[in-house]
N, C-alpha and C. Protein backbone atom coordinates (compact mmCIF):
# COMPACT_ATOMS: atom_id res chain seq x y z
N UNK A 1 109.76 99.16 87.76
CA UNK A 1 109.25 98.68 86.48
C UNK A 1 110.35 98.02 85.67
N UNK A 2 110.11 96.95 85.24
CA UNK A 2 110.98 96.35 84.15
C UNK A 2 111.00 96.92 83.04
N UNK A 3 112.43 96.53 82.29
CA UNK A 3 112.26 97.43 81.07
C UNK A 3 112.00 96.33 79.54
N UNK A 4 111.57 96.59 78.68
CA UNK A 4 111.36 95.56 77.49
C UNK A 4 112.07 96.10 76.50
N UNK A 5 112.65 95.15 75.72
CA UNK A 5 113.56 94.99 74.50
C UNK A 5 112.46 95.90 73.45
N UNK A 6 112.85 96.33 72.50
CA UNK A 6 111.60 96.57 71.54
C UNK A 6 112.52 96.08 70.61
N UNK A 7 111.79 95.28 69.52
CA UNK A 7 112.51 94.46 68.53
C UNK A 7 112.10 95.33 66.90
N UNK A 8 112.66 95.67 65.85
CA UNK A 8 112.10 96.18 64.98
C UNK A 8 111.68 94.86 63.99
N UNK A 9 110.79 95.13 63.22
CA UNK A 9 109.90 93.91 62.53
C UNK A 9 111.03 93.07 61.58
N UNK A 10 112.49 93.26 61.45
CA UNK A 10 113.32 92.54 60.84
C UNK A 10 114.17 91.49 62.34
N UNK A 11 113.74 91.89 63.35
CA UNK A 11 114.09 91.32 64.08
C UNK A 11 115.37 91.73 65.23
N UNK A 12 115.77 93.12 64.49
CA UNK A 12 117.41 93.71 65.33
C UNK A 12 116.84 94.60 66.17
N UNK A 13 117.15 94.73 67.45
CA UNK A 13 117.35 95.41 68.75
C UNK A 13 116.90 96.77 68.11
N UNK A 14 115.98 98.11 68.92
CA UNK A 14 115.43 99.21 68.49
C UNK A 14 116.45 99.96 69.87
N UNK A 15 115.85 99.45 71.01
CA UNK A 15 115.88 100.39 72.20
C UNK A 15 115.18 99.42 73.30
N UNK A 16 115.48 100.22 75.07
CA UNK A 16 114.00 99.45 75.31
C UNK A 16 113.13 100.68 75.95
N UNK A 17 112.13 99.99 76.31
CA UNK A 17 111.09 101.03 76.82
C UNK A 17 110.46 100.41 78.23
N UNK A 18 109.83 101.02 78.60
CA UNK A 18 109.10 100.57 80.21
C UNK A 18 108.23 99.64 79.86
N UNK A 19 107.66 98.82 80.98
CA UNK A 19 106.89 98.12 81.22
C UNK A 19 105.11 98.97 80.49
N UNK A 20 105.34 99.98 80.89
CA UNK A 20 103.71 100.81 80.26
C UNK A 20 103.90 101.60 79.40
N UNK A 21 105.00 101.64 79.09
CA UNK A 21 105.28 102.04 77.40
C UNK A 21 104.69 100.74 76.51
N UNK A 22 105.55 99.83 76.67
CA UNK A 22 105.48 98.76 75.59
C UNK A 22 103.53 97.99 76.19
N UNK A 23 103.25 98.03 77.26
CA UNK A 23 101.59 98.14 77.10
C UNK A 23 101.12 98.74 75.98
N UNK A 24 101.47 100.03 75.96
CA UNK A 24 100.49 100.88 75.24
C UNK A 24 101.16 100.57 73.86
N UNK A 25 101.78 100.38 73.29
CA UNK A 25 102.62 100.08 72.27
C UNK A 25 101.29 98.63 71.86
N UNK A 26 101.38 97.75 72.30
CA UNK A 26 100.69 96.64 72.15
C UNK A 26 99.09 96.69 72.48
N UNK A 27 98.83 97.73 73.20
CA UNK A 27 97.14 98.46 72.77
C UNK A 27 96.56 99.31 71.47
N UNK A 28 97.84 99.93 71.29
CA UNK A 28 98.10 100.55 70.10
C UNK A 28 97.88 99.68 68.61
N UNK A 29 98.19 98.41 69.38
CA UNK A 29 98.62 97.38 68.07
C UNK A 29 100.07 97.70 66.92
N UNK A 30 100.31 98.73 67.69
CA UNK A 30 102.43 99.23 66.83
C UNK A 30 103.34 97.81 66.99
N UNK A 31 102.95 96.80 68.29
CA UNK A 31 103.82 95.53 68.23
C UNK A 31 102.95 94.75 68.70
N UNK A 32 103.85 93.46 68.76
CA UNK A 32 102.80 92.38 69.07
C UNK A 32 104.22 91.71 69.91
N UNK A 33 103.99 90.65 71.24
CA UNK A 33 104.68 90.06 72.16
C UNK A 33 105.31 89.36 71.54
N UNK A 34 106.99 89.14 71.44
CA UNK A 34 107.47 88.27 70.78
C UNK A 34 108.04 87.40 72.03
N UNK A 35 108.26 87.93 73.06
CA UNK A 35 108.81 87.14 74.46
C UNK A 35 108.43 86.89 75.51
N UNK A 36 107.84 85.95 76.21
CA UNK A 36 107.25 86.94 77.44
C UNK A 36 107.10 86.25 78.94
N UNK A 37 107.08 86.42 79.63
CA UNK A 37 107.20 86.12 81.26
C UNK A 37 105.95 84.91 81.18
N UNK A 38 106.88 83.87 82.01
CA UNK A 38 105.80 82.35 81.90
C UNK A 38 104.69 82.78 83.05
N UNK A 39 103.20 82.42 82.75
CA UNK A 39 102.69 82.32 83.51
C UNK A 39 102.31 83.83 84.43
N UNK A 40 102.51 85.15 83.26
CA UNK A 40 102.52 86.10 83.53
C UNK A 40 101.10 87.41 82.88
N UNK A 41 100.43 87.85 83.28
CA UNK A 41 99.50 88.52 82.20
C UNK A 41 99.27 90.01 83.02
N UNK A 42 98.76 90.91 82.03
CA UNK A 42 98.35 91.84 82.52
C UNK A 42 97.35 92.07 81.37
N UNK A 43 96.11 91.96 81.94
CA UNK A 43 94.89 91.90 81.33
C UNK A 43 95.12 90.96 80.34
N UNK A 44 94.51 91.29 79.28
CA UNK A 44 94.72 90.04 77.79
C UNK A 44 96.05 89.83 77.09
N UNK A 45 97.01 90.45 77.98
CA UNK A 45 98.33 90.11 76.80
C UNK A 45 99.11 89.18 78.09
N UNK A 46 100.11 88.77 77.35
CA UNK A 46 100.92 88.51 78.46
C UNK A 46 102.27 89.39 79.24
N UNK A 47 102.81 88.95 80.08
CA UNK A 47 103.40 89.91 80.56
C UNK A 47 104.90 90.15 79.83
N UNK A 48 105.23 91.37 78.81
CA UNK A 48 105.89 91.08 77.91
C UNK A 48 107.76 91.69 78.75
N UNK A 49 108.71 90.50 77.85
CA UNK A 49 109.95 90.85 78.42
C UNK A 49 110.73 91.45 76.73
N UNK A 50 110.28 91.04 75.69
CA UNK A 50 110.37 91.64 74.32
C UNK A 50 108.90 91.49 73.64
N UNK A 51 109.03 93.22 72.75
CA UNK A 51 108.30 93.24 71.48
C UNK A 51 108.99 93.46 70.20
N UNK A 52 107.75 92.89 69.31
CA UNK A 52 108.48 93.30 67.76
C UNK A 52 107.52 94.05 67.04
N UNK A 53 108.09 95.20 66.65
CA UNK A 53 107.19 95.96 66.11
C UNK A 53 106.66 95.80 65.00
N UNK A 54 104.71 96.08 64.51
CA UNK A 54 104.86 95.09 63.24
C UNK A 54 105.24 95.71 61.81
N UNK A 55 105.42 97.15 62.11
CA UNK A 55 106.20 97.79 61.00
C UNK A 55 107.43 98.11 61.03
N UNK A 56 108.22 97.66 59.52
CA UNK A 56 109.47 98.19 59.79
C UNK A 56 109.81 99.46 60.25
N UNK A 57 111.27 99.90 60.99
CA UNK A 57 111.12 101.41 60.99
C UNK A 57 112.77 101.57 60.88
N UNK A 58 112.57 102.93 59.74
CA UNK A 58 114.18 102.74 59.02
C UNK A 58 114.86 103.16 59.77
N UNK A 59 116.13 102.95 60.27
CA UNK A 59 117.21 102.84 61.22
C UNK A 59 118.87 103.68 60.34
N UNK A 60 118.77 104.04 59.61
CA UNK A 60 120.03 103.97 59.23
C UNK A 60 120.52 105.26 59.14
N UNK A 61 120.01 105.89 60.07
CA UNK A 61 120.96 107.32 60.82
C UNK A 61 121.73 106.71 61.90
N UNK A 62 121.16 105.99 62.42
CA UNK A 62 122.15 105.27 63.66
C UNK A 62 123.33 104.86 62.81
N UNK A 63 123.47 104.42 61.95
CA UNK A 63 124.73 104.33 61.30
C UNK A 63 125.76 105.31 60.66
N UNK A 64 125.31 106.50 60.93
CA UNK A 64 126.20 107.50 59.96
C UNK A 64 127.09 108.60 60.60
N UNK A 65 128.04 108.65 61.68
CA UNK A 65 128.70 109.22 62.26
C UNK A 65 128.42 109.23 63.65
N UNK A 66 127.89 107.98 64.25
CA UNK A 66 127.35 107.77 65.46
C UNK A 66 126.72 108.72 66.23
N UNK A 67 126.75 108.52 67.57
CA UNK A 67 125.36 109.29 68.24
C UNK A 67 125.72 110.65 68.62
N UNK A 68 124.57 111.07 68.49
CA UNK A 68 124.61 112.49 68.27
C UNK A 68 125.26 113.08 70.13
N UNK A 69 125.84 113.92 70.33
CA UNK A 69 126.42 114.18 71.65
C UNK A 69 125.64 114.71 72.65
N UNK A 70 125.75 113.61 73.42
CA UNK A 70 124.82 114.36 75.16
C UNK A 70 125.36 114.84 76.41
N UNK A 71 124.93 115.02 77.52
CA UNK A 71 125.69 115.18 78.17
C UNK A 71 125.17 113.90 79.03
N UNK A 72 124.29 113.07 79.14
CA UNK A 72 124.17 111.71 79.32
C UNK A 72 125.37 110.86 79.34
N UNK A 73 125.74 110.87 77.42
CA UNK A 73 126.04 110.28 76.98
C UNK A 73 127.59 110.32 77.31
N UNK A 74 127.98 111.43 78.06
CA UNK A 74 129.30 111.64 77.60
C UNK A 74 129.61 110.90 79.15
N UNK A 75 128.68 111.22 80.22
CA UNK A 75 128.97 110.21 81.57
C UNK A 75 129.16 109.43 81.13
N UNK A 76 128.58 108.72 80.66
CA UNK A 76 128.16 107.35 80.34
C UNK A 76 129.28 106.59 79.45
N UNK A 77 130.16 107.39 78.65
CA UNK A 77 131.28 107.10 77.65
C UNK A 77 132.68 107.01 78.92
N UNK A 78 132.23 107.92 79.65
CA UNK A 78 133.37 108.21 80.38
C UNK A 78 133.42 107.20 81.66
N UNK A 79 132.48 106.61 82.30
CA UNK A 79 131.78 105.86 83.42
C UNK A 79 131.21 106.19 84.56
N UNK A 80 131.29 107.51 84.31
CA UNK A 80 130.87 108.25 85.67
C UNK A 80 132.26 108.55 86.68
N UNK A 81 133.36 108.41 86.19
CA UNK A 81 134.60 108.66 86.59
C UNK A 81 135.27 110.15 85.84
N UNK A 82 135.89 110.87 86.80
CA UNK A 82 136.28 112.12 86.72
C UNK A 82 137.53 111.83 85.85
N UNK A 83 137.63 112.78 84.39
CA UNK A 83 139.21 112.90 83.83
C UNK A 83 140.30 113.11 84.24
N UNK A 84 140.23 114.00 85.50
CA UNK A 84 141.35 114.51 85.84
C UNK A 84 141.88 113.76 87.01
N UNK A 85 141.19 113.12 87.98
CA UNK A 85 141.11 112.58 89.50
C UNK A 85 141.19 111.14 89.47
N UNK A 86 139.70 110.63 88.08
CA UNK A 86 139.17 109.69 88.46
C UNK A 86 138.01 109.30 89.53
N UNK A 87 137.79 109.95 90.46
CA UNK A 87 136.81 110.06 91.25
C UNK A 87 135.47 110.18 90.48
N UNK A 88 134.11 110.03 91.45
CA UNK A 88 132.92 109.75 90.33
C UNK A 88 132.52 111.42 90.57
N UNK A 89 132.00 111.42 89.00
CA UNK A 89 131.53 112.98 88.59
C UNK A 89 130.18 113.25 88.18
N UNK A 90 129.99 114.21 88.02
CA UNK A 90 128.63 114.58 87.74
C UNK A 90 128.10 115.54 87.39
N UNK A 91 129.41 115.87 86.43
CA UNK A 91 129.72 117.33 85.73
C UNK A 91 130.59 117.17 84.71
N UNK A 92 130.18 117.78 83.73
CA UNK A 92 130.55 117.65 82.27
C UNK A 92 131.78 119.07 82.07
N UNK A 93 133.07 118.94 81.85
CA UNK A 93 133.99 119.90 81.47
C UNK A 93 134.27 120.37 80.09
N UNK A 94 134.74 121.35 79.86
CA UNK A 94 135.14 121.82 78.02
C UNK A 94 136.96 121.13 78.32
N UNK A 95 137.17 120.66 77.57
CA UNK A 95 138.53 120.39 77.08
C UNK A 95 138.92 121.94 76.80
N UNK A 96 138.89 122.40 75.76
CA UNK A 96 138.91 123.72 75.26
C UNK A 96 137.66 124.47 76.06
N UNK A 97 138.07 125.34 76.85
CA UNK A 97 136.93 126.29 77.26
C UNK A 97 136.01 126.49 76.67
N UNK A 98 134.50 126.59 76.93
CA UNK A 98 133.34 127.28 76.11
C UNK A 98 133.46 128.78 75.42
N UNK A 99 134.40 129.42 76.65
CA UNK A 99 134.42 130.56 76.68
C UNK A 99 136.00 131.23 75.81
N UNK A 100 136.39 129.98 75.08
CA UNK A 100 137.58 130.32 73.78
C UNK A 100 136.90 129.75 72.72
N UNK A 101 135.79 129.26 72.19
CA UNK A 101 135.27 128.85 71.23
C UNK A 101 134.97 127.20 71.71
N UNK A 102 135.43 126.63 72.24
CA UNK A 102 134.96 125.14 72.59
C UNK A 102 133.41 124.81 72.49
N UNK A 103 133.37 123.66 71.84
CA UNK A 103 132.15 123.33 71.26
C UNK A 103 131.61 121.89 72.34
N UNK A 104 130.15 122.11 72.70
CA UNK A 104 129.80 120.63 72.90
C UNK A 104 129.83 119.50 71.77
N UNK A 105 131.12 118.87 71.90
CA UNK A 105 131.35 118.17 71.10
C UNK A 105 132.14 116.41 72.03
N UNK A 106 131.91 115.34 71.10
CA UNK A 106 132.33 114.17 71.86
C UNK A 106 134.41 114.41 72.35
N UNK A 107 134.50 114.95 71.24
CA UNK A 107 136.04 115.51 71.57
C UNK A 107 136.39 116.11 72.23
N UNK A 108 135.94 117.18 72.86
CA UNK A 108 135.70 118.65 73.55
C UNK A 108 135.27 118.42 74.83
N UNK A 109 134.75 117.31 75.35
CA UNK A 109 133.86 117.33 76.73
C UNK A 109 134.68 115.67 77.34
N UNK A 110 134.89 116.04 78.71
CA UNK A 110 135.12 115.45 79.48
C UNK A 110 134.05 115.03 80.66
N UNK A 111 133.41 113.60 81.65
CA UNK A 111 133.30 113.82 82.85
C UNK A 111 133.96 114.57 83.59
N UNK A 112 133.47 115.22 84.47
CA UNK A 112 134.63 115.71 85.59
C UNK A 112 134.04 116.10 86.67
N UNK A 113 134.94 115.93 88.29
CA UNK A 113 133.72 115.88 89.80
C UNK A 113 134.25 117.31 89.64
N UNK A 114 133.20 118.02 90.85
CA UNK A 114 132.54 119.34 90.73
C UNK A 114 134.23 120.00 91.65
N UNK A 115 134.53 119.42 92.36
CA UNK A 115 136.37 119.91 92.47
C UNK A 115 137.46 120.31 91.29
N UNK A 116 137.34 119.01 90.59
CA UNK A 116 138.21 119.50 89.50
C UNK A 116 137.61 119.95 88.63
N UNK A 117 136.97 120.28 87.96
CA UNK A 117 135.93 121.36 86.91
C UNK A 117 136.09 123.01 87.75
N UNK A 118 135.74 122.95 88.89
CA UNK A 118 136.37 124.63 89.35
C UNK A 118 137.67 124.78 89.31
N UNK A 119 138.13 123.28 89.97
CA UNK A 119 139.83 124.30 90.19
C UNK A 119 140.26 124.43 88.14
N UNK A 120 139.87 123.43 87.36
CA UNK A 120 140.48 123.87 86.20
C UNK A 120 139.66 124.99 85.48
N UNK A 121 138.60 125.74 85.83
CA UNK A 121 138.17 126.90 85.14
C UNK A 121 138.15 127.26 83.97
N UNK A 122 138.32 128.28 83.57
CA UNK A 122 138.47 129.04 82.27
C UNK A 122 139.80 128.34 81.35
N UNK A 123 140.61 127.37 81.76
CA UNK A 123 141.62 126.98 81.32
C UNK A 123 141.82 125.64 80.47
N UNK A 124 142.55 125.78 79.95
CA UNK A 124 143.70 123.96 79.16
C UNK A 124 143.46 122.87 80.39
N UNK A 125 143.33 122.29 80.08
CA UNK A 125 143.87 120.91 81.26
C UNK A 125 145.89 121.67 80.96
N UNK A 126 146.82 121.69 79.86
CA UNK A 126 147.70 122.11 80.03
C UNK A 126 148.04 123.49 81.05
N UNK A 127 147.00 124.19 80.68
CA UNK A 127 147.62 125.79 81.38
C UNK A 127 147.13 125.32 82.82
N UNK A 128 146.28 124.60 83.26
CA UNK A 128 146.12 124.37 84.65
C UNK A 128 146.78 123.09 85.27
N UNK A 129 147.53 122.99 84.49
CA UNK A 129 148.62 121.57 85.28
C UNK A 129 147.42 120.49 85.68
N UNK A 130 146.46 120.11 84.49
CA UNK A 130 145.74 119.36 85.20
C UNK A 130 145.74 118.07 84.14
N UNK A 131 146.84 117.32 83.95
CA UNK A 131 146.42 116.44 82.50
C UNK A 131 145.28 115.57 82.44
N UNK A 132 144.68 115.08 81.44
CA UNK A 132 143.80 114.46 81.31
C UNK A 132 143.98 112.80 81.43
N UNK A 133 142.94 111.87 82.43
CA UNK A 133 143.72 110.62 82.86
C UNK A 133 143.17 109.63 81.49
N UNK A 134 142.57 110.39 80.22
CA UNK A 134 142.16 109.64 79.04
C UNK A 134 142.11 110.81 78.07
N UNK A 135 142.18 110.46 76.83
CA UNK A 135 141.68 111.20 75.49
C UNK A 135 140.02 110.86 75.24
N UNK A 136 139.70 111.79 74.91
CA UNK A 136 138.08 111.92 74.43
C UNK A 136 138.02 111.20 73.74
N UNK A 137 136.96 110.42 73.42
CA UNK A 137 136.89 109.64 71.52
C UNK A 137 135.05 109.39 71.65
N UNK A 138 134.61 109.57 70.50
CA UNK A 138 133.78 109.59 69.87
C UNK A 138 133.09 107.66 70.22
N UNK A 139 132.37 107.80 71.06
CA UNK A 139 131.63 106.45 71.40
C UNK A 139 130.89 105.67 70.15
N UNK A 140 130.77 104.53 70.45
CA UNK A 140 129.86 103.77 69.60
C UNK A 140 128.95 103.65 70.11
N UNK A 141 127.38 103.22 69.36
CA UNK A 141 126.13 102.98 69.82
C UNK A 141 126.18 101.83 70.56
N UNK A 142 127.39 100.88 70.81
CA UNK A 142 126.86 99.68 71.41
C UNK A 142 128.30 99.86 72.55
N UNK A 143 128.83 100.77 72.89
CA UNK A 143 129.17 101.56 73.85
C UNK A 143 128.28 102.11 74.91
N UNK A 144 127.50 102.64 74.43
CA UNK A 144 126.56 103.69 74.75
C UNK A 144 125.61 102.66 75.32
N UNK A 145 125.17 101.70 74.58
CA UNK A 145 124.01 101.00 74.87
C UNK A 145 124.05 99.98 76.65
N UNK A 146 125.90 99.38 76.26
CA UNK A 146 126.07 98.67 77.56
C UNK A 146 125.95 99.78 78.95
N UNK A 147 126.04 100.66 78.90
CA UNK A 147 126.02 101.55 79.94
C UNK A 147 125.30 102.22 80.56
């Protein structure tokens, strides 16, 4: 399934959604086709590559200390590359242990492959001689978005 832009009614980027999301979105009548595949239909609309929704919808938490922390998100900040190795991961580490107070936090959490996350354990990247091949930092939404 292709995915569609959803446009908010001022015209700036929302998110996107599936191909039968943004259907039902436009059965709904919530948007109307602002883009769409030449020579393309599915039933009475056409086959849409952007919508714009026809009500505004207020946005401006996305602006106030950026995105809230995932463990998605934190692959995704990181590239799917392990902190300690570099190798691709698929496991999320505590900088600071969970188990000394460490918080899921964008600072606090590393990618890391399922090797180096055991061998560093309960520990520091310092107390386990394991340094970190980056510092954590707090992503942007249009960080997040290319990825």
């Amino acid at each position: 399934m292709n995915a569609v832009l959803v446009l908010n009614a001022d015209l700036g980027p929302l998110h996107r959604v599936s191909l039968r999301h943004a259907l039902r979105m436009l059965w709904r009548q919530v948007a109307v086709v602002h883009e769409s595949e030449p020579d393309q239909a599915i039933g009475v609309w056409p086959m849409p590559k952007v919508v714009r929704l026809v009500s505004y919808v207020v946005t401006r938490w996305r602006y106030h200390g950026g995105p809230a922390w995932s463990r998605r998100g934190v692959l995704a900040r990181d590239q799917h590359r392990c902190a300690y190795c570099g190798g691709p991961a698929y496991t999320i580490d505590h900088v600071l242990p969970s188990s000394r107070g460490g918080r899921n936090t964008w600072l606090n959490t590393v990618a890391a492959c399922g090797g180096c996350n055991q061998r560093k354990g309960d520990r520091t990247p310092a107390e386990a001689r394991m340094p970190l091949r980056f510092h954590p930092a707090t992503p942007s939404w249009t960080v997040l978005a290319k990825r």
